[in-house]
N, C-alpha and C. Protein backbone atom coordinates (compact mmCIF):
# COMPACT_ATOMS: atom_id res chain seq x y z
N UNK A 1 46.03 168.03 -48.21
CA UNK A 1 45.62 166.65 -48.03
C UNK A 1 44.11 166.57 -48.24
N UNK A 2 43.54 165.44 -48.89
CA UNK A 2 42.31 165.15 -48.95
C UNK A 2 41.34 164.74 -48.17
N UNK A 3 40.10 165.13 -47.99
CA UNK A 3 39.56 164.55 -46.67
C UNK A 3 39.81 162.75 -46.43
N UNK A 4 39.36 162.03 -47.33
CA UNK A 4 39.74 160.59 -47.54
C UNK A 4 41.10 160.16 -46.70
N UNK A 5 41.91 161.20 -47.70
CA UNK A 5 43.77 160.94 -46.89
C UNK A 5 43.47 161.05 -45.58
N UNK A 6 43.02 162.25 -44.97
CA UNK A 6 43.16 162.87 -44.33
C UNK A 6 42.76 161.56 -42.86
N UNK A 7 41.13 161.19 -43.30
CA UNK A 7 40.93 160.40 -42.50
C UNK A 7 41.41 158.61 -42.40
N UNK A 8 41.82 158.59 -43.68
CA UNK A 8 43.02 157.57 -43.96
C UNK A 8 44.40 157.05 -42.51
N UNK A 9 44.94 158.91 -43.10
CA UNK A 9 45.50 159.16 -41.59
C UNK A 9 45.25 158.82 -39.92
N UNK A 10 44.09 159.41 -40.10
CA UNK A 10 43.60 159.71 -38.61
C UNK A 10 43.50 158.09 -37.83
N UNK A 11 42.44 157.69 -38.67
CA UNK A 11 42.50 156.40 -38.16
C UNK A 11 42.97 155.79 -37.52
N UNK A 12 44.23 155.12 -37.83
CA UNK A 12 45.23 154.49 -37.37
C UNK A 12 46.24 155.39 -35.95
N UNK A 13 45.71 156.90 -36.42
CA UNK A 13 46.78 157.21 -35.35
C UNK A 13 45.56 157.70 -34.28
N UNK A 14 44.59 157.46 -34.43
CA UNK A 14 43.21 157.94 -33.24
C UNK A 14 43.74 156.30 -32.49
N UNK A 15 43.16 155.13 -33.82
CA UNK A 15 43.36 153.85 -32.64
C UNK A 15 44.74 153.81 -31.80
N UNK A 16 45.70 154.37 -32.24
CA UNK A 16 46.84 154.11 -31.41
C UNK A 16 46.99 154.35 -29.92
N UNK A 17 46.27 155.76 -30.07
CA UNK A 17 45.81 156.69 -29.14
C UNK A 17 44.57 155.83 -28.31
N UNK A 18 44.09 155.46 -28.87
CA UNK A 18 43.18 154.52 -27.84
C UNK A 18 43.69 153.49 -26.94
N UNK A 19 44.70 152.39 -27.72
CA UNK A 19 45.62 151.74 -27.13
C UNK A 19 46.46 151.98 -26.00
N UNK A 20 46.87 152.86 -26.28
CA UNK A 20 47.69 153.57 -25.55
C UNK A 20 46.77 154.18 -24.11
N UNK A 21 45.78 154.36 -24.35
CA UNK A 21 44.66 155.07 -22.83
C UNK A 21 43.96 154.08 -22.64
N UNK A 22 43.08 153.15 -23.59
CA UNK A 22 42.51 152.44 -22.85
C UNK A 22 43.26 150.62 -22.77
N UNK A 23 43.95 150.36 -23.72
CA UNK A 23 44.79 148.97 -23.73
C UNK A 23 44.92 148.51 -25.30
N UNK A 24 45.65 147.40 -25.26
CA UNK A 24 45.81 147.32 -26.65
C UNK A 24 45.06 146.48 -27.32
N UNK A 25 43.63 145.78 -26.87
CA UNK A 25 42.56 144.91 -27.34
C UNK A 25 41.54 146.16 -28.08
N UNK A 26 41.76 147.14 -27.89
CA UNK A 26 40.68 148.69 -28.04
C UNK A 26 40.86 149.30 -29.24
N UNK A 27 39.66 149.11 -30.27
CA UNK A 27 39.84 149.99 -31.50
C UNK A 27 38.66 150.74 -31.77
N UNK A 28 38.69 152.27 -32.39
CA UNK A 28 37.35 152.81 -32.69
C UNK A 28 37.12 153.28 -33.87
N UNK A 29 37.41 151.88 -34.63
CA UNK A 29 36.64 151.49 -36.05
C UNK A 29 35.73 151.18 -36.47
N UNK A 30 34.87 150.81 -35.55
CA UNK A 30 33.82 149.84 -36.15
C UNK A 30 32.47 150.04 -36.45
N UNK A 31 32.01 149.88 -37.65
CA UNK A 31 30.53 150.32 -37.53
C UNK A 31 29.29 149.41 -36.76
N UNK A 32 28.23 150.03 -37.21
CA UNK A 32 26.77 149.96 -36.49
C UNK A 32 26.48 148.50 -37.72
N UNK A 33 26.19 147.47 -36.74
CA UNK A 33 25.25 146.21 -36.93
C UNK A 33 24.33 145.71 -36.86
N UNK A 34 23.29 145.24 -37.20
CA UNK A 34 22.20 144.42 -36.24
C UNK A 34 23.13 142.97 -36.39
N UNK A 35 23.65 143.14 -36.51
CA UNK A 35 24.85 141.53 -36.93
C UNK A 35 26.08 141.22 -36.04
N UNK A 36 26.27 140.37 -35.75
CA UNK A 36 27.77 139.89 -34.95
C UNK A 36 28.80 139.31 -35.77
N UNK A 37 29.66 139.88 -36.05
CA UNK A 37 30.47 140.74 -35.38
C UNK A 37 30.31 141.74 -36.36
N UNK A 38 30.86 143.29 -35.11
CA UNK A 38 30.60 144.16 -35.34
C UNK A 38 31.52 144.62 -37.05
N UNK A 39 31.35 145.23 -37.76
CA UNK A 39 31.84 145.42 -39.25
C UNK A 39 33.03 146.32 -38.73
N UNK A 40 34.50 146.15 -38.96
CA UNK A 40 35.21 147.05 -39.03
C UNK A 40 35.09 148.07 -40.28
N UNK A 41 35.20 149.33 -40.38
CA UNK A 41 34.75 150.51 -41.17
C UNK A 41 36.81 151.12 -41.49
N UNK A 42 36.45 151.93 -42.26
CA UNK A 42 38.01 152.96 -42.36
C UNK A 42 37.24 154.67 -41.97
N UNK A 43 36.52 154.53 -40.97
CA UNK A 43 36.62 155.97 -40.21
C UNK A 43 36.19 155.80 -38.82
N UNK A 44 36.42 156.72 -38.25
CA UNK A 44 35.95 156.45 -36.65
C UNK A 44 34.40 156.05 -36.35
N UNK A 45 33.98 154.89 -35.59
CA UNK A 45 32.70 155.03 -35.07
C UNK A 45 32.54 154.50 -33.41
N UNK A 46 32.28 152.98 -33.43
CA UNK A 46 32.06 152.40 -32.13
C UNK A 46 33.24 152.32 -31.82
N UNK A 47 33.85 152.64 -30.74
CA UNK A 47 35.09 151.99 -29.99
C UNK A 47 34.15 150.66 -28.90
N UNK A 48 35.47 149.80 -29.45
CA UNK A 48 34.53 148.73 -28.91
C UNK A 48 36.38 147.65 -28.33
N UNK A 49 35.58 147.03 -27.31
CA UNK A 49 37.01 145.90 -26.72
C UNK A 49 36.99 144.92 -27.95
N UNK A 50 37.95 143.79 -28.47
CA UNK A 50 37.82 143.65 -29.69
C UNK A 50 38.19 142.10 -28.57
N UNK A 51 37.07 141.02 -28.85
CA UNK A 51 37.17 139.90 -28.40
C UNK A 51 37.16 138.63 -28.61
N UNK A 52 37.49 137.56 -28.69
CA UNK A 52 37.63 135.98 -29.42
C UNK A 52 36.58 136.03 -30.39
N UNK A 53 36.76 135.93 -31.83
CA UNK A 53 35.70 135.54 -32.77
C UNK A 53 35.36 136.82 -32.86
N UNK A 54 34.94 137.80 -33.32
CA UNK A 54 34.69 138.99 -33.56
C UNK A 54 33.47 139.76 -32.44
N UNK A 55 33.56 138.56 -31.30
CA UNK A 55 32.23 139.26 -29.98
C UNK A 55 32.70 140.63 -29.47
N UNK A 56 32.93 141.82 -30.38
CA UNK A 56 33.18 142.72 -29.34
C UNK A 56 31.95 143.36 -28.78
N UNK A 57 32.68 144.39 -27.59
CA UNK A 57 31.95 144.50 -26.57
C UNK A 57 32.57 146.11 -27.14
N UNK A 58 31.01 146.85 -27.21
CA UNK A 58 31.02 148.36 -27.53
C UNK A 58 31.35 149.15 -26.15
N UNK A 59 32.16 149.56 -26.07
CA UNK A 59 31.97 150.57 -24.66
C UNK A 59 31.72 152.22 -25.44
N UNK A 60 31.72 152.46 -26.20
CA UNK A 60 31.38 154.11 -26.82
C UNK A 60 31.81 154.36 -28.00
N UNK A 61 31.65 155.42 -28.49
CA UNK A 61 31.73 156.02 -29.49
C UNK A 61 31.91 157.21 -29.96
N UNK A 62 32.53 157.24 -31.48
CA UNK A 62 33.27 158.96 -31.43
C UNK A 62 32.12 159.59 -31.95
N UNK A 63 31.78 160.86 -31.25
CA UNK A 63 31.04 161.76 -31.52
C UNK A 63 31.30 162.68 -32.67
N UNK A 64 32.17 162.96 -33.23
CA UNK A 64 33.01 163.55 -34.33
C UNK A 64 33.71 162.97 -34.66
N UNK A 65 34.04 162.88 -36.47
CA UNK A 65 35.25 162.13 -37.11
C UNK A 65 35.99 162.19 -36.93
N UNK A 66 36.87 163.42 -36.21
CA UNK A 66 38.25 163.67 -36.22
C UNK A 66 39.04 163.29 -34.80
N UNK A 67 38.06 162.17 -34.18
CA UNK A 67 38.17 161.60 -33.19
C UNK A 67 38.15 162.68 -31.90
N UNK A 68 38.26 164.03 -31.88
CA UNK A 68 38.23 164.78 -30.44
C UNK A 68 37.08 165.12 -29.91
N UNK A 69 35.64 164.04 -29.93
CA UNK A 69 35.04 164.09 -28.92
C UNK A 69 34.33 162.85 -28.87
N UNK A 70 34.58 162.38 -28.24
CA UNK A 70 33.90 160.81 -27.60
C UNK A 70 33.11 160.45 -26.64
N UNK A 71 32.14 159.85 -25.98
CA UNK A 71 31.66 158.93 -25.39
C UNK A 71 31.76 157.87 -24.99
N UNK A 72 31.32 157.48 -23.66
CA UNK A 72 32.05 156.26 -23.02
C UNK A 72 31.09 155.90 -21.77
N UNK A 73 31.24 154.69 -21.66
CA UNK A 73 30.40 153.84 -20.14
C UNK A 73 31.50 154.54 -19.41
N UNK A 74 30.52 154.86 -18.04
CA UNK A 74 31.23 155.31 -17.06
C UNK A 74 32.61 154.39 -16.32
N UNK A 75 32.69 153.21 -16.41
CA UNK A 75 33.92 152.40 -16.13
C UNK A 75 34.70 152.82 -16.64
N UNK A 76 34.51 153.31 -18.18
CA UNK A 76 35.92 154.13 -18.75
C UNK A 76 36.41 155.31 -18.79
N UNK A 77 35.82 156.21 -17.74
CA UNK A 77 35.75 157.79 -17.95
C UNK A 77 37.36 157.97 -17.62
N UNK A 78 38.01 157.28 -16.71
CA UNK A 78 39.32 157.43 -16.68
C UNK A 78 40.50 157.28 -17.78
N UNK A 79 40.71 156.28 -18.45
CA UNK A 79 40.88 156.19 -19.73
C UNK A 79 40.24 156.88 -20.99
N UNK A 80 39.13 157.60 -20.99
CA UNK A 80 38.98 158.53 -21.49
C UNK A 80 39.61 159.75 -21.61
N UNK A 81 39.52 160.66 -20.11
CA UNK A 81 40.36 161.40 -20.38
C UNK A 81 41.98 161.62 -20.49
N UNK A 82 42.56 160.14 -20.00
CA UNK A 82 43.53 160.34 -20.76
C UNK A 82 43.65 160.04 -22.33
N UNK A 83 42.97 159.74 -22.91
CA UNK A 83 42.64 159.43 -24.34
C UNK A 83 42.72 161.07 -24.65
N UNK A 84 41.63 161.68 -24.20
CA UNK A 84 41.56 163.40 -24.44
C UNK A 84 43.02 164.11 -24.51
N UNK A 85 43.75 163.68 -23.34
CA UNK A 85 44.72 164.46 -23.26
C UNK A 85 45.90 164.32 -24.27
N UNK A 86 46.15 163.34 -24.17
CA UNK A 86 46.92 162.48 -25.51
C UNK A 86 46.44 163.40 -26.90
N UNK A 87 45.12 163.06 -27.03
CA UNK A 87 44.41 163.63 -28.46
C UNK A 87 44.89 165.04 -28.46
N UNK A 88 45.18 166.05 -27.42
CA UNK A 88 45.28 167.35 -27.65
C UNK A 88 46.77 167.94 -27.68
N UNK A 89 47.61 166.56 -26.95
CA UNK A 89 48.77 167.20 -27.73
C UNK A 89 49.58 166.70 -28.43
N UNK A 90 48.25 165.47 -29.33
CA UNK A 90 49.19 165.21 -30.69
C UNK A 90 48.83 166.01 -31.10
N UNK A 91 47.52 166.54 -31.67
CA UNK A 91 46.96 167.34 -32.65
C UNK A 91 46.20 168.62 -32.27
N UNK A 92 46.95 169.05 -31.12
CA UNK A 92 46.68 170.48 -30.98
C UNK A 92 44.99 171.25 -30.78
N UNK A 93 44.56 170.41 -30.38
CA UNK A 93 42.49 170.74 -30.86
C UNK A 93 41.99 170.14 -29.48
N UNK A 94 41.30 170.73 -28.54
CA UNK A 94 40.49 170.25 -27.34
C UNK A 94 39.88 169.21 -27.79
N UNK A 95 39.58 167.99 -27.13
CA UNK A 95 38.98 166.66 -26.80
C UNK A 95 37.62 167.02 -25.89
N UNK A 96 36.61 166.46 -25.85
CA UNK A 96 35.86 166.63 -25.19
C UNK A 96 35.45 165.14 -24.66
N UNK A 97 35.38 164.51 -23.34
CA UNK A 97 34.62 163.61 -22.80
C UNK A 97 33.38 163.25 -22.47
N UNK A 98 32.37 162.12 -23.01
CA UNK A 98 31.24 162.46 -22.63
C UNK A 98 31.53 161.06 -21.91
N UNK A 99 30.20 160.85 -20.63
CA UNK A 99 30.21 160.29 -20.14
C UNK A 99 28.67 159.55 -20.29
N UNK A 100 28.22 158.24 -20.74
CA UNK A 100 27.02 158.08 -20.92
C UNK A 100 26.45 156.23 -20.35
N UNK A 101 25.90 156.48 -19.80
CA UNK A 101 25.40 155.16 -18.49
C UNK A 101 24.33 154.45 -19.42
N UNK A 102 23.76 154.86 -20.67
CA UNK A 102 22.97 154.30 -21.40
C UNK A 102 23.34 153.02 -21.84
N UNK A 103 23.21 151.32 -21.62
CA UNK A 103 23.68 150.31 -22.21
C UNK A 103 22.99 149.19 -22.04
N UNK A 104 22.78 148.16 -22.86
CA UNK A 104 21.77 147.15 -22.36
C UNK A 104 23.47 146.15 -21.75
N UNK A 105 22.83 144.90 -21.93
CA UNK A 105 23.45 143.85 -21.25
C UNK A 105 25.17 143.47 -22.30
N UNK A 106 24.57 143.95 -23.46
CA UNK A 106 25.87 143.42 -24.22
C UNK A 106 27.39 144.75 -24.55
N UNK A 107 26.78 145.73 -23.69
CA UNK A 107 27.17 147.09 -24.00
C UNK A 107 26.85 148.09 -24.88
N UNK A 108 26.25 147.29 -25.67
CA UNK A 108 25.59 148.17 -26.97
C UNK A 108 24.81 149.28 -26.68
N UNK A 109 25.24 149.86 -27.24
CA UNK A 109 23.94 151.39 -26.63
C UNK A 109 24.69 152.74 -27.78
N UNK A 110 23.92 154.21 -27.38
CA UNK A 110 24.15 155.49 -28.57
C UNK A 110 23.44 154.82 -29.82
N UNK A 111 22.29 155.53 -29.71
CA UNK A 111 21.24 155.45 -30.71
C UNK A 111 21.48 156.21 -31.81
């Protein structure tokens, strides 16, 4: 499989996996803006709550493409690691959780 395919793949079955741990408004597609609303992308970046009119609200982001290590506001560390756990036994590879308190008022934050 090609990396493209590959992350073609992933995508859709990382967001599922998000759904599934953190709810089903939750996708971690989206890229980096100075613009509203945030740009949906076809590889992993901001996981963000996805809200009326495209206002989402970033709560973290994947640290690696292949979605098994992420970042998150501490409100979500619980849904995180079940996100982790999920991630490791679809696809067999440790998840790592980060936990990061860095955020201004709109959630935006990870420089």
């Amino acid at each position: 499989m090609k990396v493209n395919d590959l992350r073609d793949y992933r995508v859709p079955v990382v967001n599922g996996l998000l759904q599934r741990a953190f709810g089903s408004r939750f996708a971690g597609n989206f890229g980096d803006s100075e613009f509203v609303p945030l740009p949906e992308i076809h590889e992993l970046g901001f996981i963000v709550n996805r809200r009326f009119l495209g206002y989402h609200k970033v709560i973290g982001k994947f640290d690696c493409q292949d979605g098994s290590s992420i970042r998150v506001l501490p409100k979500y560390a619980s849904s995180a690691v079940l996100y982790a756990e999920m991630y490791e036994a679809k696809f067999g590879k440790k998840a790592t959780v980060n936990i990061d308190s860095v955020a201004n008022g709109d959630g935006l934050f990870f420089s």
